[in-house]
Protein backbone atom coordinates (compact mmCIF):
# COMPACT_ATOMS: atom_id res chain seq x y z
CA UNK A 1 -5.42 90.92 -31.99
CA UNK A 2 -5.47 87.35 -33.07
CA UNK A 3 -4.08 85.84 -36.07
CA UNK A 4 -6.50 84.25 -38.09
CA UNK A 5 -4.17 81.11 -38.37
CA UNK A 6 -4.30 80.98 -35.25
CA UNK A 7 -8.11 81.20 -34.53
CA UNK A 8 -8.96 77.60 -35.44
CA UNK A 9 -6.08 75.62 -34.62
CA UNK A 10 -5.85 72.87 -32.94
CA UNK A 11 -3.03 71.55 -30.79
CA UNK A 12 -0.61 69.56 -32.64
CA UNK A 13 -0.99 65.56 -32.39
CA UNK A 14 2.60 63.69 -31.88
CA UNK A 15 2.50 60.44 -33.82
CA UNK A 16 3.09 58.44 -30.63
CA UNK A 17 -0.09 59.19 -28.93
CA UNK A 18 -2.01 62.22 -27.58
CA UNK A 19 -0.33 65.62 -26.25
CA UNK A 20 0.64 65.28 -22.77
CA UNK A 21 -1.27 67.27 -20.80
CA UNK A 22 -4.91 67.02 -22.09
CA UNK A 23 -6.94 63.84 -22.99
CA UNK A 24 -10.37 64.60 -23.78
CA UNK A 25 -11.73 66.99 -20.96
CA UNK A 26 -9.39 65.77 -18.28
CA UNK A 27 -5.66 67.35 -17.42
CA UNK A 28 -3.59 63.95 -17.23
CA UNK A 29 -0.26 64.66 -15.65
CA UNK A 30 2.55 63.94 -17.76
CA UNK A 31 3.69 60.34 -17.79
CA UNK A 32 7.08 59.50 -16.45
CA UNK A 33 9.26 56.68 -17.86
CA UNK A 34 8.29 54.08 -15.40
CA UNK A 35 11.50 51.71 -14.63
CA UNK A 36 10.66 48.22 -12.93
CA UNK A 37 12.01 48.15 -9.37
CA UNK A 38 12.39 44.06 -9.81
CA UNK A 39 15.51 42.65 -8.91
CA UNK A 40 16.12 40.40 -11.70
CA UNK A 41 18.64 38.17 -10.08
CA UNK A 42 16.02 37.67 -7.04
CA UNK A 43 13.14 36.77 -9.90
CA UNK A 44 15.74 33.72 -11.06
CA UNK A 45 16.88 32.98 -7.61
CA UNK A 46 13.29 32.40 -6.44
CA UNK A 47 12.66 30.62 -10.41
CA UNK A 48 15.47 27.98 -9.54
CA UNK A 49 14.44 27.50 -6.29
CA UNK A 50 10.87 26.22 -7.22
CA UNK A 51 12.26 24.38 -9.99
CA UNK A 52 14.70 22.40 -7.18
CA UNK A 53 11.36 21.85 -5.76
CA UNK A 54 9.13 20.62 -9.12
CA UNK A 55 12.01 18.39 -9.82
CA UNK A 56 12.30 16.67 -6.22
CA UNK A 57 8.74 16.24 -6.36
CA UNK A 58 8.74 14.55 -9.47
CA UNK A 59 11.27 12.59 -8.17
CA UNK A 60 9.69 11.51 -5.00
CA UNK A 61 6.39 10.64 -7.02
CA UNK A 62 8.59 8.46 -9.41
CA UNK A 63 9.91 6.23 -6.08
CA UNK A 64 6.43 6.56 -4.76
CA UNK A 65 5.39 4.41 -7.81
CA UNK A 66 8.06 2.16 -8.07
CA UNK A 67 7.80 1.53 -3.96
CA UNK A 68 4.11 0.95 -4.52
CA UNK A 69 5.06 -1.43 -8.04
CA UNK A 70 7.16 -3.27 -6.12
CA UNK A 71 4.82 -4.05 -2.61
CA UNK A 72 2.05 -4.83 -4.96
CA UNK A 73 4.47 -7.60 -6.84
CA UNK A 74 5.43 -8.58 -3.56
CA UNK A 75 2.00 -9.36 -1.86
CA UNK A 76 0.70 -11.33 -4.99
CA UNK A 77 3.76 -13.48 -4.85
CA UNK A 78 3.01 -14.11 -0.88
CA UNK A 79 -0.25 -14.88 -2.13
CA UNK A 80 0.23 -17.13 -4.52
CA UNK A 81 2.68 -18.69 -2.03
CA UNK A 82 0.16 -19.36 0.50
CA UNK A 83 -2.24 -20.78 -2.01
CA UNK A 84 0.21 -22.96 -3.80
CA UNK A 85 1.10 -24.32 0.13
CA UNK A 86 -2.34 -25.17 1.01
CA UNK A 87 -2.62 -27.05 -2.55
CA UNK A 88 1.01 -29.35 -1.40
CA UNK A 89 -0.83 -31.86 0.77
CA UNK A 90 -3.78 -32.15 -2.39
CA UNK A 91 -1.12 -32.83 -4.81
CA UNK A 92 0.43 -35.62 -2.23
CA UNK A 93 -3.24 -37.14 -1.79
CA UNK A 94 -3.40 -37.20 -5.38
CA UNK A 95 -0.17 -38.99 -5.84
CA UNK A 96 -1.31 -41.22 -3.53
CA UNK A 97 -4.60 -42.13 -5.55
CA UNK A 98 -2.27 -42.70 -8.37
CA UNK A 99 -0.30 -44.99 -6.60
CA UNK A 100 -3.36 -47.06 -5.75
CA UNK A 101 -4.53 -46.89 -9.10
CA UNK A 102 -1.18 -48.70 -10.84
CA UNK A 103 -1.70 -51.73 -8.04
CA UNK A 104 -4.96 -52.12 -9.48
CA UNK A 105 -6.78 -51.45 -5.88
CA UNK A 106 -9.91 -49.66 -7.32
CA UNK A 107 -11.94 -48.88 -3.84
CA UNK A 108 -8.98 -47.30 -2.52
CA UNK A 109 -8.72 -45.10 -5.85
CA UNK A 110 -12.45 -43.76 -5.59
CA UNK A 111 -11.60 -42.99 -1.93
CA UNK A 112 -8.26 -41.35 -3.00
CA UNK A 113 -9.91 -39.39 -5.35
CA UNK A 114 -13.01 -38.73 -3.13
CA UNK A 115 -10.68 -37.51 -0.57
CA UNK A 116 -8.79 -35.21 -2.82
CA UNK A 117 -11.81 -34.20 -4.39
CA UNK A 118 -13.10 -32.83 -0.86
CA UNK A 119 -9.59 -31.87 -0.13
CA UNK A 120 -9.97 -29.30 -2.93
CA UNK A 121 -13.16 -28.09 -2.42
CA UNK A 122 -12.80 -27.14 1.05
CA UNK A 123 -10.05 -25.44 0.41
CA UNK A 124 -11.45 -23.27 -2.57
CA UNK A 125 -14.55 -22.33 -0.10
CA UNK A 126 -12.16 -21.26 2.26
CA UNK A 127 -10.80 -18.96 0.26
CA UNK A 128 -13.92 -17.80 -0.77
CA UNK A 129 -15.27 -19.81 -4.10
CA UNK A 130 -18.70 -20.84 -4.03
CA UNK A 131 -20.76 -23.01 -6.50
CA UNK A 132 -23.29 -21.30 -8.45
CA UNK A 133 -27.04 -22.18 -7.87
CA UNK A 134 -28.64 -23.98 -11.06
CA UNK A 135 -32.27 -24.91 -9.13
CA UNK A 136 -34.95 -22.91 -10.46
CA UNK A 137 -34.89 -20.41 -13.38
CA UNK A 138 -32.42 -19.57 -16.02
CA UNK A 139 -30.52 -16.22 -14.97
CA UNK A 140 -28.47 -14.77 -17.57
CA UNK A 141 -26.10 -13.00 -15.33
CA UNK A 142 -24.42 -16.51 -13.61
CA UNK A 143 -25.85 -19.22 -16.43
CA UNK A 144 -24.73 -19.49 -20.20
CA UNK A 145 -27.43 -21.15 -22.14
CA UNK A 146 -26.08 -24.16 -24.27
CA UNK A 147 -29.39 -25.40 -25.79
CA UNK A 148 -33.04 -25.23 -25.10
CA UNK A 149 -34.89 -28.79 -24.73
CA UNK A 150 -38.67 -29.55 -25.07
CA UNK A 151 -39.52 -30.43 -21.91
CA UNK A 152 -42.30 -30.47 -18.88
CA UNK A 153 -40.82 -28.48 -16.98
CA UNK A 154 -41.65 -24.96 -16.79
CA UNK A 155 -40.25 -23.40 -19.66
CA UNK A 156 -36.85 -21.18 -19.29
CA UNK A 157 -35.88 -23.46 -16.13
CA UNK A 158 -32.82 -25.26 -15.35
CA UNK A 159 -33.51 -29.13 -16.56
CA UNK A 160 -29.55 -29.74 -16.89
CA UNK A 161 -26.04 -28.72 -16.10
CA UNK A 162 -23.83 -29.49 -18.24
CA UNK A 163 -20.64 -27.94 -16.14
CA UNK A 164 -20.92 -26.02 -12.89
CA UNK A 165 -20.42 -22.51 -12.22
CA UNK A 166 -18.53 -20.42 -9.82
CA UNK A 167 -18.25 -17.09 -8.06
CA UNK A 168 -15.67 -15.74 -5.70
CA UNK A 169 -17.15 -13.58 -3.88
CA UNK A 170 -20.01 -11.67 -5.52
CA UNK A 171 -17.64 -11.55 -8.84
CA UNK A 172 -18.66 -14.62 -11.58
CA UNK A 173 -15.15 -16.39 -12.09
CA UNK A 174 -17.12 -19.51 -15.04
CA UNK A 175 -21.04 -19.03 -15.54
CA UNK A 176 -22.96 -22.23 -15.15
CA UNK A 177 -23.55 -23.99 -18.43
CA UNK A 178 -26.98 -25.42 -18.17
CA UNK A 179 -29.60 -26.74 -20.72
CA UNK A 180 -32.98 -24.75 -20.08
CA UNK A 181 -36.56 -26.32 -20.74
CA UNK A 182 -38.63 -24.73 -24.02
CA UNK A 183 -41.67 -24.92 -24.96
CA UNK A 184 -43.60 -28.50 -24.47
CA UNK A 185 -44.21 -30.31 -27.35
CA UNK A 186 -48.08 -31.29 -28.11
């Protein structure tokens, strides 16, 4: 015969969890202590060894800048070198149009400076400097507008440059400063 104590009861709940045993409908086998099978001195062994590598790396990327800092500085001075050569022989050709100047010999200092002039420009379009057109209509992108004139001329055209443009290459290095034509008057 049963115990009527008995009759109703229910299993006893542990405060850590369910019974072993039974969870819901389902036997669960009991669960054993589980101990990690990691080798701890292999996990910082293998830790070190990738942090040897992080740190190399950073240290190869650092020379890689500096390396790349320094050829950088080094072509722009070879640049500059070869530019300020070519310029050498305009300087003499102006010091020789100064010369001509203090004796007072006024066709040879138009030549001098004609020559020099030429000297310099040839030189600049050589290395790629171009003048910028000012015939036809004003275009914001290569002209600066300094004033707007009554004039003939259709209006928003070119009537005057007041200092010349240039462009190296396709990049605008000094717009052209032109006076455009307004409206007529009358």
């Amino acid at each position: 015969m049963t115990d009527e104590s008995q009759v109703g009861a229910q299993p006893p709940v542990r405060a850590s969890g369910p019974v072993e045993g039974v969870r819901g409908n389902r036997e669960v086998p009991p669960t054993a202590a589980v101990q990690p099978s990691v080798d701890v001195d292999a996990l910082q062994a293998d830790r070190d060894q990738l942090f040897d590598r992080l740190q190399r790396l950073a240290a190869e990327f650092d020379n890689f800048r500096k390396r790349n800092a320094r050829e950088q500085a080094a072509f722009a001075e070879r640049a500059s070198e070869r530019l300020v050569k070519e310029l050498i022989p305009i300087l003499d050709d102006l010091g020789r149009a100064l010369d001509a100047a203090s004796e007072h010999e006024e066709g040879k200092v138009e030549d001098g400076v004609r020559l020099v002039h030429r000297a310099l420009a040839d030189l600049l379009a050589k290395q790629g400097l171009t003048e910028i057109e000012t015939d036809g209509k004003f275009d914001p992108h290569v002209h600066e507008a300094l004033l707007s004139q009554p004039s003939e001329a259709e209006e928003g055209s070119v009537i005057e440059v007041v200092q010349k443009g240039y462009r190296l290459g396709d990049k605008v290095l000094r717009p052209a400063r032109v006076v455009i034509a307004g409206p007529s008057e009358g």
